[in-house]
N, C-alpha and C. Protein backbone atom coordinates (compact mmCIF):
# COMPACT_ATOMS: atom_id res chain seq x y z
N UNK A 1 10.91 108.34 193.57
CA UNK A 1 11.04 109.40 192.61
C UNK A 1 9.66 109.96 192.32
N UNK A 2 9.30 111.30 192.19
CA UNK A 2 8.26 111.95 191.67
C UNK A 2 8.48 112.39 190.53
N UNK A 3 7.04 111.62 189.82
CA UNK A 3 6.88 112.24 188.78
C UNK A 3 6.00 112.71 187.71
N UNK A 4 5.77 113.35 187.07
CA UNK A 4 4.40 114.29 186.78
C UNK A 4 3.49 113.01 185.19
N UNK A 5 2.60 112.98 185.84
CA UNK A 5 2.20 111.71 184.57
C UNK A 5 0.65 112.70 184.20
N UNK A 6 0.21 112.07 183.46
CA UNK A 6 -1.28 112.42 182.90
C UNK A 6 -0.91 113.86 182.68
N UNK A 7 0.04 114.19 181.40
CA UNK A 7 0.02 116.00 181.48
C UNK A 7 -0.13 115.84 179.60
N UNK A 8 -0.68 115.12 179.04
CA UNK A 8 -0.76 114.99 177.30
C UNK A 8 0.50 115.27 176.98
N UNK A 9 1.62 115.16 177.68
CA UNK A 9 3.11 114.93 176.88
C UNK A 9 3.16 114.27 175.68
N UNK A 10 3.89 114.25 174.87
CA UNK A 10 3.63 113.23 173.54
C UNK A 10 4.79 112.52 173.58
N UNK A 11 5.89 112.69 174.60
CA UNK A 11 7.15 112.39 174.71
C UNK A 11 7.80 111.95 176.35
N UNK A 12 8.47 111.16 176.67
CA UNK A 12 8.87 111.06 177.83
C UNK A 12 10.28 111.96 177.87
N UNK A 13 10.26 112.54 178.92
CA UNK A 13 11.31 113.14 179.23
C UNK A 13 12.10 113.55 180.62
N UNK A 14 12.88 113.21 180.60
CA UNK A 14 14.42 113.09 181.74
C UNK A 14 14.98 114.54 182.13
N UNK A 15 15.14 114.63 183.29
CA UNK A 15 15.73 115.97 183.48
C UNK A 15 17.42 115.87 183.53
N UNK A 16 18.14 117.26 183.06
CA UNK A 16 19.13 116.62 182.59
C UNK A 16 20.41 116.37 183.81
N UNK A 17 19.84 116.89 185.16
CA UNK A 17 20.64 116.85 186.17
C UNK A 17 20.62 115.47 187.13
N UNK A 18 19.65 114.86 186.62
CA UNK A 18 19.07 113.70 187.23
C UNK A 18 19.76 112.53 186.15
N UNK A 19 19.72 112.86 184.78
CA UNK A 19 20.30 112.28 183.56
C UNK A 19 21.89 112.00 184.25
N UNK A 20 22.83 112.81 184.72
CA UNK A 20 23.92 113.09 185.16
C UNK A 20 24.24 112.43 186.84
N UNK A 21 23.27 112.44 187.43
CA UNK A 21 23.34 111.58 188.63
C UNK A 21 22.94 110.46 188.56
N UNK A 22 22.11 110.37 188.05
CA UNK A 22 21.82 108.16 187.76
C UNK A 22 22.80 108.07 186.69
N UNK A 23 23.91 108.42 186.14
CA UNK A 23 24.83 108.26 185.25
C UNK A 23 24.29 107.58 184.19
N UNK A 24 23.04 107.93 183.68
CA UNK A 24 22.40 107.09 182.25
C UNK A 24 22.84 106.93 181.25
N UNK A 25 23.28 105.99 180.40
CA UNK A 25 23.78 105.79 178.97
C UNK A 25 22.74 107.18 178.28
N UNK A 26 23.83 108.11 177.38
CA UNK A 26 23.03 108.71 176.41
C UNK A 26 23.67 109.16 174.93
N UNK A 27 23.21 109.62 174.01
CA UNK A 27 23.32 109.48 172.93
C UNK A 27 22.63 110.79 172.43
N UNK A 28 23.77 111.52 171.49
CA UNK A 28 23.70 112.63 171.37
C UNK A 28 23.21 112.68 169.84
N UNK A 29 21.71 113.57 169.63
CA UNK A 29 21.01 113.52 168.34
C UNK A 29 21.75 114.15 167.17
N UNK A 30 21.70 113.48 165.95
CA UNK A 30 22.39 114.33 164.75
C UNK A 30 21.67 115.99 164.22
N UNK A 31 20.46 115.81 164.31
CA UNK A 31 19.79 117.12 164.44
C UNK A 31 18.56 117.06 165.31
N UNK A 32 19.15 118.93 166.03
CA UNK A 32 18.19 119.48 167.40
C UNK A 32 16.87 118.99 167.30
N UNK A 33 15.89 118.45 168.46
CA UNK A 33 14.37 118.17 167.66
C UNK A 33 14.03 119.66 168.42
N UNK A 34 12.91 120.09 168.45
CA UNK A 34 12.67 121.89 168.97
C UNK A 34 11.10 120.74 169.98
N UNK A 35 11.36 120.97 171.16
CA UNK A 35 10.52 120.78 172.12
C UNK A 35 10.04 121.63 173.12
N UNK A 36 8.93 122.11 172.85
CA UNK A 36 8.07 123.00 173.58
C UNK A 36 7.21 123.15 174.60
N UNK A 37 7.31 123.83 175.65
CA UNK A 37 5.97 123.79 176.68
C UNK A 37 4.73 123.71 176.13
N UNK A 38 3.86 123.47 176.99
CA UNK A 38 2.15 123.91 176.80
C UNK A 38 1.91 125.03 176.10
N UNK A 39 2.81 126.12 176.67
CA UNK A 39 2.55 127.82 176.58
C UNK A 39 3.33 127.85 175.25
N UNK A 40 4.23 126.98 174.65
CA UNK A 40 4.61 127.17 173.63
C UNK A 40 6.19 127.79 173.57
N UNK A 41 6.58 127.30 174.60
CA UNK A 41 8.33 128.29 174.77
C UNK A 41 9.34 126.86 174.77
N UNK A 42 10.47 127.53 174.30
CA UNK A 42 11.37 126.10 174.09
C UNK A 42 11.61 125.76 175.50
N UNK A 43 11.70 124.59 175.50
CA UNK A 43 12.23 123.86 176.77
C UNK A 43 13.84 124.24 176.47
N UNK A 44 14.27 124.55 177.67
CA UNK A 44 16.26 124.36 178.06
C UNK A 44 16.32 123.60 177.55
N UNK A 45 17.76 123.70 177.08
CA UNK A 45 18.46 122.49 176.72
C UNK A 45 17.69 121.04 176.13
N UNK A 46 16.96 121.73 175.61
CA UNK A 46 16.45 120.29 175.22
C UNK A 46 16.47 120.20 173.22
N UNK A 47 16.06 118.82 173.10
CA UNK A 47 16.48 117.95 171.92
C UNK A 47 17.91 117.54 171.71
N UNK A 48 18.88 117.80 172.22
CA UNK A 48 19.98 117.74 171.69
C UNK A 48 20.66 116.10 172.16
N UNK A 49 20.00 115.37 172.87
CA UNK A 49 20.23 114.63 173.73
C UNK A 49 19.10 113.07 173.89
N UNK A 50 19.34 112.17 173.69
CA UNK A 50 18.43 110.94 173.91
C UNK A 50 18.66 110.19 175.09
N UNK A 51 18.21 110.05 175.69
CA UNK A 51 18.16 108.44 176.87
C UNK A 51 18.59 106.96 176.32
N UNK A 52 19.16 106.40 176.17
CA UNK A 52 18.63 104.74 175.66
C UNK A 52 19.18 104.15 176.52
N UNK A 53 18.58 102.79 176.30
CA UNK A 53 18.96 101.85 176.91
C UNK A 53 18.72 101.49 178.91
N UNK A 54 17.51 102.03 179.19
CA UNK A 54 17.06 101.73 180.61
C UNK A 54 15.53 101.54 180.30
N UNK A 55 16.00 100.83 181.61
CA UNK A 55 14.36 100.34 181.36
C UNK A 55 13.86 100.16 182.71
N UNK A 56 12.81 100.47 182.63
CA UNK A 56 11.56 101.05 183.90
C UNK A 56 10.83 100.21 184.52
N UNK A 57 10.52 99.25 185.32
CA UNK A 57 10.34 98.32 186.03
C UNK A 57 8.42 98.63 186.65
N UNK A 58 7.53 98.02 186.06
CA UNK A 58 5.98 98.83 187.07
C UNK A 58 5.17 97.75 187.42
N UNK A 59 4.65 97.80 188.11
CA UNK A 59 3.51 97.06 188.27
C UNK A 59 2.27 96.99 188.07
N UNK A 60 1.91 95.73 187.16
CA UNK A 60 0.34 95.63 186.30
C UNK A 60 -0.23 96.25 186.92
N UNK A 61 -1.22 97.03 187.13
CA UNK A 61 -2.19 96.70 188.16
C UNK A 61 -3.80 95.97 187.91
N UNK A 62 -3.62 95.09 186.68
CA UNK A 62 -4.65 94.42 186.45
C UNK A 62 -4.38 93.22 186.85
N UNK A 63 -2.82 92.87 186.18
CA UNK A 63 -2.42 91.13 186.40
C UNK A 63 -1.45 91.26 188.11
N UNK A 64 -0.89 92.25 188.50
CA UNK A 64 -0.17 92.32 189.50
C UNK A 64 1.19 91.82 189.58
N UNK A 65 1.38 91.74 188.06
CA UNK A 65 2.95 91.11 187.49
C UNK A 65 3.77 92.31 187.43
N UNK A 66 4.81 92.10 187.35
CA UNK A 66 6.28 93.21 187.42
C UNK A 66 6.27 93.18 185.53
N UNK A 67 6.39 94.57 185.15
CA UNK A 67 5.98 94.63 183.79
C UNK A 67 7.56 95.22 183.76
N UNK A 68 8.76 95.74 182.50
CA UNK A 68 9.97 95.76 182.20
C UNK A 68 9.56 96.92 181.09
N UNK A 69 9.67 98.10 180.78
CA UNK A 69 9.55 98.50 180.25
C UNK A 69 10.71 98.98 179.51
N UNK A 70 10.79 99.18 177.77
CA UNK A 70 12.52 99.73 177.83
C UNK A 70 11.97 101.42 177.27
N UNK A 71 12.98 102.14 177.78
CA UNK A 71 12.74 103.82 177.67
C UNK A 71 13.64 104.70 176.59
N UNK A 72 12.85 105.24 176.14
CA UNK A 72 13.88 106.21 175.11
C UNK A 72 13.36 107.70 175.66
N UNK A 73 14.25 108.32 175.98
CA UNK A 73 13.54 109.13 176.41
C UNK A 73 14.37 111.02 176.15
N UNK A 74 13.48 112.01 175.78
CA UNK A 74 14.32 113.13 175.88
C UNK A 74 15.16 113.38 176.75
N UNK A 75 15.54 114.78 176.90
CA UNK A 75 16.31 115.02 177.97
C UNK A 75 16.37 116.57 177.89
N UNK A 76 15.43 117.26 179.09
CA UNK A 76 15.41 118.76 179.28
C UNK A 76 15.73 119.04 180.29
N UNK A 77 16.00 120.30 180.81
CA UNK A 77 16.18 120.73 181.93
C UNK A 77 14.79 121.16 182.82
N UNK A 78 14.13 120.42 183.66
CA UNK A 78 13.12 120.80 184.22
C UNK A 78 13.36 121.31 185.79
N UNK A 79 12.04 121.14 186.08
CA UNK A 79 12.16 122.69 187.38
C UNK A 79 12.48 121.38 188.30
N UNK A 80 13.23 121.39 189.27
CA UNK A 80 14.05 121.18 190.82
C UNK A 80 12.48 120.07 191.31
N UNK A 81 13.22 119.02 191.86
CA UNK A 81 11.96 117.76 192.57
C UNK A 81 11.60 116.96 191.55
N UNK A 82 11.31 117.25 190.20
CA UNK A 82 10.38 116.32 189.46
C UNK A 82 11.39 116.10 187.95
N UNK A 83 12.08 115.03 188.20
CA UNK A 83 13.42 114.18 187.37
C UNK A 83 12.59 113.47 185.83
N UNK A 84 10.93 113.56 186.20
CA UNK A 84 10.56 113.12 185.06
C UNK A 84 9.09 113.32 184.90
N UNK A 85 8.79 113.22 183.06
CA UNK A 85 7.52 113.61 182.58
C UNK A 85 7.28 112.34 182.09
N UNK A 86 5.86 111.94 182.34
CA UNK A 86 5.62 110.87 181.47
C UNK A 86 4.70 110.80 180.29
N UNK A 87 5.01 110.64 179.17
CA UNK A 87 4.50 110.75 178.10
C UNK A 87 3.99 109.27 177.38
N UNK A 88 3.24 109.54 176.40
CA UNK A 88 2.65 108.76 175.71
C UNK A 88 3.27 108.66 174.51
N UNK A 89 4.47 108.00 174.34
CA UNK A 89 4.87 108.30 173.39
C UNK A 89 5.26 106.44 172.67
């Protein structure tokens, strides 16, 4: 999977067609959060929607151990190839 890391995201986020083909548990927010590009324009379809419950599998690369990460993650519609943003969140 490709995916776009080091972009000062403040949030991780899932694209929502990729959300729909890995059939991910999700969970629908009580109110919209408003999530924006760089340039400042709403992202598609986004806030209305959470990720839970998966979790992301990486490797240290200090200790070289298999690290388990668990993910909460948005869910927008992003551009075609790249299923995910990685954020610092």
């Amino acid at each position: 999977m490709n995916a776009v890391t080091n972009t000062g995201a403040k949030v991780t986020i899932l694209d929502t067609d990729f959300v729909g083909q890995m059939m991910m548990p999700w969970v629908k927010r009580e109110n919209r959060l408003r999530l924006e590009s760089a340039n400042g324009s709403l992202l598609k379809r986004s806030g209305t929607v959470q990720v839970k419950q998966v979790q992301l599998k990486v490797l240290d690369a200090r200790s070289a151990k298999q690290k388990v990460l668990d993910l909460v993650t948005e869910v927008v519609c992003l551009v075609p190839g790249c299923p995910l943003i990685l954020g610092f969140d």
